[in-house]
PDB file of N, CA and C in Angstrom:
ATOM      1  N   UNK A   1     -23.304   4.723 -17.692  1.00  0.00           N
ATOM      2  CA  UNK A   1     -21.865   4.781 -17.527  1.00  0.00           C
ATOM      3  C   UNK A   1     -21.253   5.340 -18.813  1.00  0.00           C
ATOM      4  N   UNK A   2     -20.492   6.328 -18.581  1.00  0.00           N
ATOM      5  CA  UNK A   2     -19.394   6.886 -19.703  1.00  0.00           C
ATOM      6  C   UNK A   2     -18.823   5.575 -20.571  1.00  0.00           C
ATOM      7  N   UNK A   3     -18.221   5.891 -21.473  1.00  0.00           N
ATOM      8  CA  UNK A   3     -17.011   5.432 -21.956  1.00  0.00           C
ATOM      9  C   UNK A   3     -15.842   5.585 -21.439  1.00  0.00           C
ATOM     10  N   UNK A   4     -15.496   4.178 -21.281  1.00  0.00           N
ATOM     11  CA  UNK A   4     -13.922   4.159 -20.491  1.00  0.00           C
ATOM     12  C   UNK A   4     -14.109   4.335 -19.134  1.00  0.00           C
ATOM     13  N   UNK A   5     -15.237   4.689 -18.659  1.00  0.00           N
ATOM     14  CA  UNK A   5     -15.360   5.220 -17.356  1.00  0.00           C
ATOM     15  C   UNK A   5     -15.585   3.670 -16.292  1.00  0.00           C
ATOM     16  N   UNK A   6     -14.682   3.679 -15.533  1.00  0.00           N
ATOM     17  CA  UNK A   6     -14.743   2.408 -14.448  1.00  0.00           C
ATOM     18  C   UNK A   6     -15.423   2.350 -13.669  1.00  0.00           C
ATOM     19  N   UNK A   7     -16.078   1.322 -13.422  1.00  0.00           N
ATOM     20  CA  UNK A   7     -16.750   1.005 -11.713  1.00  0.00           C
ATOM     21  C   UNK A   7     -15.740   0.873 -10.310  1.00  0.00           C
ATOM     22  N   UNK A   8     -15.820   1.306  -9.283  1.00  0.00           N
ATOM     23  CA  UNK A   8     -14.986   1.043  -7.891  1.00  0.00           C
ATOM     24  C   UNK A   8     -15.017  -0.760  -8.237  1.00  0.00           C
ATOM     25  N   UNK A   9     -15.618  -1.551  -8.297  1.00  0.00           N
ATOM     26  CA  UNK A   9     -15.722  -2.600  -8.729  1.00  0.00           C
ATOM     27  C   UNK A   9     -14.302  -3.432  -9.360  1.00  0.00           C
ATOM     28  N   UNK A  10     -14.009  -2.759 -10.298  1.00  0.00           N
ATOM     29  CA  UNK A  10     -12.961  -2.788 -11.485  1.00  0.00           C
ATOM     30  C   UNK A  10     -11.915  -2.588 -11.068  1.00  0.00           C
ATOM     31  N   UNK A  11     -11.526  -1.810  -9.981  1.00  0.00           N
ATOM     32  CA  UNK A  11     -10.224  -1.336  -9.360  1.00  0.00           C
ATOM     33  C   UNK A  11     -10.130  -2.092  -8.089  1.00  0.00           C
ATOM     34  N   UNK A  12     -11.460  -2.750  -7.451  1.00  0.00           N
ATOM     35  CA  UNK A  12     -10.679  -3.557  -6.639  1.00  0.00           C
ATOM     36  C   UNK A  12      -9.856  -4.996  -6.805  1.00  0.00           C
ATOM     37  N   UNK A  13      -9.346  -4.987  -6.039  1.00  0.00           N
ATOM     38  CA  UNK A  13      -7.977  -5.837  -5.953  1.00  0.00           C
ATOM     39  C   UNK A  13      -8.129  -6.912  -4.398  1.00  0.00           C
ATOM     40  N   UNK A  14      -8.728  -7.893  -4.335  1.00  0.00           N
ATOM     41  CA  UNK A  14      -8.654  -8.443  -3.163  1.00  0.00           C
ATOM     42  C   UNK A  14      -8.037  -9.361  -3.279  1.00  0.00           C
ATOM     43  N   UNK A  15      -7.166  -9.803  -2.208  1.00  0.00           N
ATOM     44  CA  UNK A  15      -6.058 -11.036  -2.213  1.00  0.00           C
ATOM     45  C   UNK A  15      -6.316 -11.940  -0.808  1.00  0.00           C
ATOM     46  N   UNK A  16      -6.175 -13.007  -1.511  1.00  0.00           N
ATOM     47  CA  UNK A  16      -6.704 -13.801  -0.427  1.00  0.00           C
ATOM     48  C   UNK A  16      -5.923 -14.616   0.583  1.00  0.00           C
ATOM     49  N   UNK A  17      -5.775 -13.900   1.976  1.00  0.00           N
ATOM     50  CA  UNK A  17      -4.953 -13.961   3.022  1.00  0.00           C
ATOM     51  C   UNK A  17      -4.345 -14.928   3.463  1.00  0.00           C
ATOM     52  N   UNK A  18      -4.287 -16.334   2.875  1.00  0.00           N
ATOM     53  CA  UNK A  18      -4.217 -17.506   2.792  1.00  0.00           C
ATOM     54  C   UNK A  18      -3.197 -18.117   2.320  1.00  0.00           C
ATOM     55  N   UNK A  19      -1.972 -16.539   1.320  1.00  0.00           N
ATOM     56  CA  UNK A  19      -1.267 -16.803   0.832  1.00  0.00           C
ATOM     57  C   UNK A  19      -0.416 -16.823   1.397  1.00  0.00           C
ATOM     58  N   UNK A  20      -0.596 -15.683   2.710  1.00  0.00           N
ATOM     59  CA  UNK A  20       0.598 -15.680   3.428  1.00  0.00           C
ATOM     60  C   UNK A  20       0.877 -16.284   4.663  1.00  0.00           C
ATOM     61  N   UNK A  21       2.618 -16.611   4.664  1.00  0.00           N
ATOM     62  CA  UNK A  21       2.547 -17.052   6.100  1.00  0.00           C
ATOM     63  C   UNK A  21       3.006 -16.640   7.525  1.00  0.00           C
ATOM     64  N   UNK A  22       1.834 -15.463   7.443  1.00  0.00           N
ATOM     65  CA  UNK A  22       2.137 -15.029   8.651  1.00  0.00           C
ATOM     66  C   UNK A  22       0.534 -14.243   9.544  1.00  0.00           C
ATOM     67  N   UNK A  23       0.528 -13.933  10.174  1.00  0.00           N
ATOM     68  CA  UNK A  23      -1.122 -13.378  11.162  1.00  0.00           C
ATOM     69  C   UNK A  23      -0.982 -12.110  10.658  1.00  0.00           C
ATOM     70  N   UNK A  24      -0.013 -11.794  11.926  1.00  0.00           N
ATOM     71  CA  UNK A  24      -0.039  -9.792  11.619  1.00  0.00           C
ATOM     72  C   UNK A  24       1.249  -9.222  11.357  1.00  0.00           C
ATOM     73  N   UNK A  25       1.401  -7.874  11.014  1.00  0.00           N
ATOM     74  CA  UNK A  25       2.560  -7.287   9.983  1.00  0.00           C
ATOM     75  C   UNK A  25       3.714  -7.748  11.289  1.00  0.00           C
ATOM     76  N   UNK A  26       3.331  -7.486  12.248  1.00  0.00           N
ATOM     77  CA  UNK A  26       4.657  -7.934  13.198  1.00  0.00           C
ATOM     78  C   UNK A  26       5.479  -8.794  12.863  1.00  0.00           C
ATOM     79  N   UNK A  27       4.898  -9.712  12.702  1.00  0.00           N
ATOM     80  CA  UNK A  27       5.506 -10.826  12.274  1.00  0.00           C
ATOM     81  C   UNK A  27       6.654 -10.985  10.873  1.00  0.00           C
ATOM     82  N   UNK A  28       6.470  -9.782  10.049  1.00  0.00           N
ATOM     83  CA  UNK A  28       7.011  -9.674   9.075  1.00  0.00           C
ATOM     84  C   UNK A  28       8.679  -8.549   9.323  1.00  0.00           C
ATOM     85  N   UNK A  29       9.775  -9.537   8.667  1.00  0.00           N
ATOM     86  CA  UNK A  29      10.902  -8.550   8.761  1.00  0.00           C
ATOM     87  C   UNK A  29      10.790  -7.278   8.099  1.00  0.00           C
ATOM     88  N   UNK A  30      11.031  -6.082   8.473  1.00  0.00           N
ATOM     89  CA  UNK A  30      11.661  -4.855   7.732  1.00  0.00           C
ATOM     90  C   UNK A  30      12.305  -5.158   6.564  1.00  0.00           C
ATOM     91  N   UNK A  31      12.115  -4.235   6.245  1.00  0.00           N
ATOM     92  CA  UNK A  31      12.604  -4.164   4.671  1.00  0.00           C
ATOM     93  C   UNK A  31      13.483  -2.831   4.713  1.00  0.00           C
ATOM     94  N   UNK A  32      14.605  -3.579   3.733  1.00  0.00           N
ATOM     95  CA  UNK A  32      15.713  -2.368   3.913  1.00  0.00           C
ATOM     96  C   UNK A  32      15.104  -1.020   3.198  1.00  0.00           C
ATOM     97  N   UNK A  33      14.335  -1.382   2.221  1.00  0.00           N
ATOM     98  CA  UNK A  33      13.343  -0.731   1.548  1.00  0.00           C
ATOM     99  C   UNK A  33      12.311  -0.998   0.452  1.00  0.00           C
ATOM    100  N   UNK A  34      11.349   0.035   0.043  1.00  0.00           N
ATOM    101  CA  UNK A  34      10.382   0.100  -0.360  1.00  0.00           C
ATOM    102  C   UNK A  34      10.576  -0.535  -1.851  1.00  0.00           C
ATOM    103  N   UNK A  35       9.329  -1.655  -2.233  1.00  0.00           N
ATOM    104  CA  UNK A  35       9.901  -1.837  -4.042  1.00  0.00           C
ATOM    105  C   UNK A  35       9.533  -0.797  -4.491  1.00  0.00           C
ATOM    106  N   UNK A  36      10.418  -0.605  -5.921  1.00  0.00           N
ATOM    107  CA  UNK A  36       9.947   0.437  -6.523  1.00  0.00           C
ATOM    108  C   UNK A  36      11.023   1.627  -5.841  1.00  0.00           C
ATOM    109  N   UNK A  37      10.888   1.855  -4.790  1.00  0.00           N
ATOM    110  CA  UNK A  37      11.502   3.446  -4.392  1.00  0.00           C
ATOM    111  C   UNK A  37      12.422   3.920  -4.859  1.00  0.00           C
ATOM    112  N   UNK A  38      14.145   2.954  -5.440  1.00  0.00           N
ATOM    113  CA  UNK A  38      14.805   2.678  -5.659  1.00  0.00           C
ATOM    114  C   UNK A  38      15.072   3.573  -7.259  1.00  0.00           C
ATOM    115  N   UNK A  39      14.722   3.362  -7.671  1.00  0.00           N
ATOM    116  CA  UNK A  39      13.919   3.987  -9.121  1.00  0.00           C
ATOM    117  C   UNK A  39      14.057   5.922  -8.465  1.00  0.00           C
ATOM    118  N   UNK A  40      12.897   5.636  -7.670  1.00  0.00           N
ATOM    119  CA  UNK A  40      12.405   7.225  -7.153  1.00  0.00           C
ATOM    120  C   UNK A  40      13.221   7.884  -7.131  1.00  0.00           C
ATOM    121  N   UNK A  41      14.395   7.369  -6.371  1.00  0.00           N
ATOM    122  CA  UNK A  41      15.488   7.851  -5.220  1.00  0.00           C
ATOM    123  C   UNK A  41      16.616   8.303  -6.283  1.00  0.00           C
ATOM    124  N   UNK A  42      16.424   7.737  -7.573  1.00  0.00           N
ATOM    125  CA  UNK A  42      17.288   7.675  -8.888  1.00  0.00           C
ATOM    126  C   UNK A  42      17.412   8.990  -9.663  1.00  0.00           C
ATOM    127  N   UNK A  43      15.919   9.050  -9.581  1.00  0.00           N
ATOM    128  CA  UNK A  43      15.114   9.838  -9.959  1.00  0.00           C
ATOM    129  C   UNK A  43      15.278  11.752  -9.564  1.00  0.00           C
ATOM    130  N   UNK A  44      15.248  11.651  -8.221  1.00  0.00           N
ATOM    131  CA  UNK A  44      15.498  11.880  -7.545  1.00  0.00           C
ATOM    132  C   UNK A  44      16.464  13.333  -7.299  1.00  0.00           C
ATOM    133  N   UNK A  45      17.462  11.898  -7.490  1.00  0.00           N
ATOM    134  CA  UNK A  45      18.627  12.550  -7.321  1.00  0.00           C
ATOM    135  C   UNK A  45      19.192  13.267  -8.304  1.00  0.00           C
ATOM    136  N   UNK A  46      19.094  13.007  -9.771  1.00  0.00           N
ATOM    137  CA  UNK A  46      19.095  13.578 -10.924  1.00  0.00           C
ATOM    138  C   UNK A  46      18.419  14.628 -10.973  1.00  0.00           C
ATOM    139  N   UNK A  47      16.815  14.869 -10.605  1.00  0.00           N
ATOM    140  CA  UNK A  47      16.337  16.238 -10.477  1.00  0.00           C
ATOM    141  C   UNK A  47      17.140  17.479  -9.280  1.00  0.00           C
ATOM    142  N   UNK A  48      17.556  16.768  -8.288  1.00  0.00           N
ATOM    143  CA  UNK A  48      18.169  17.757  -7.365  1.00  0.00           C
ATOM    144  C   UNK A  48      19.347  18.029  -8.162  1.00  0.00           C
ATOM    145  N   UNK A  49      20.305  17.421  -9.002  1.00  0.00           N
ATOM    146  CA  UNK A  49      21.339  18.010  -9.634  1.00  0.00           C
ATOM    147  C   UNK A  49      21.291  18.778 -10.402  1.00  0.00           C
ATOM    148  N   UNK A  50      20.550  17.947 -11.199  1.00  0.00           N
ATOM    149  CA  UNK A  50      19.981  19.392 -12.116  1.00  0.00           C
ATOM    150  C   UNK A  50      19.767  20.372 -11.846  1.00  0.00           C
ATOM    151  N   UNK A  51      18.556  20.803 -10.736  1.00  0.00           N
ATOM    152  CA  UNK A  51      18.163  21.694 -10.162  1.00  0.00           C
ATOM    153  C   UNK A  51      19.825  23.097  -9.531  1.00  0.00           C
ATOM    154  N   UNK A  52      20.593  22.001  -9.085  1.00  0.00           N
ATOM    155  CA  UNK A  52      21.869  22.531  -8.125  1.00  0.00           C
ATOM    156  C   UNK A  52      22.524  23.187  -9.078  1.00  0.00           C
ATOM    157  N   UNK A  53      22.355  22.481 -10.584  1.00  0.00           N
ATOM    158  CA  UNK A  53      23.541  23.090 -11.286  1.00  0.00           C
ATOM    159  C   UNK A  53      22.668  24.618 -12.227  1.00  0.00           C
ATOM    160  N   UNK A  54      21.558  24.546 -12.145  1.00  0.00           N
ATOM    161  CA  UNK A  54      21.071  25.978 -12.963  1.00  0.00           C
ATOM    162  C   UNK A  54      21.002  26.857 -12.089  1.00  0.00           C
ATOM    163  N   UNK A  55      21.530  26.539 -10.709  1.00  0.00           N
ATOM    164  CA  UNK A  55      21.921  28.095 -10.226  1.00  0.00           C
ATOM    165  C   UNK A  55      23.140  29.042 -10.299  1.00  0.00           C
TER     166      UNK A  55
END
């Protein structure tokens, strides 16, 4: 193995289903939106202006 170099091992992430209370995603309300996206959308929108105004 390299240096620094990871195993698939290392990156997994398993969570144990036990936490939640519910079966299947059905069961779960919608979300007005995504975490995080919010940011994106910020993001976003500042690059399209930018973009709008160097023409």
């Amino acid at each position: 193995m390299k240096k620094n170099e990871l195993q698939y091992k290392d990156l997994k992430n398993i969570c144990n289903p036990d936490i939640f209370d519910f079966e299947t995603t059905s069961e779960v309300d919608n979300l007005e939106s995504v975490y995080g996206q919010d940011r994106r959308n910020k993001r976003n929108r500042i690059w399209i202006k930018y973009q709008y105004q160097r023409l």
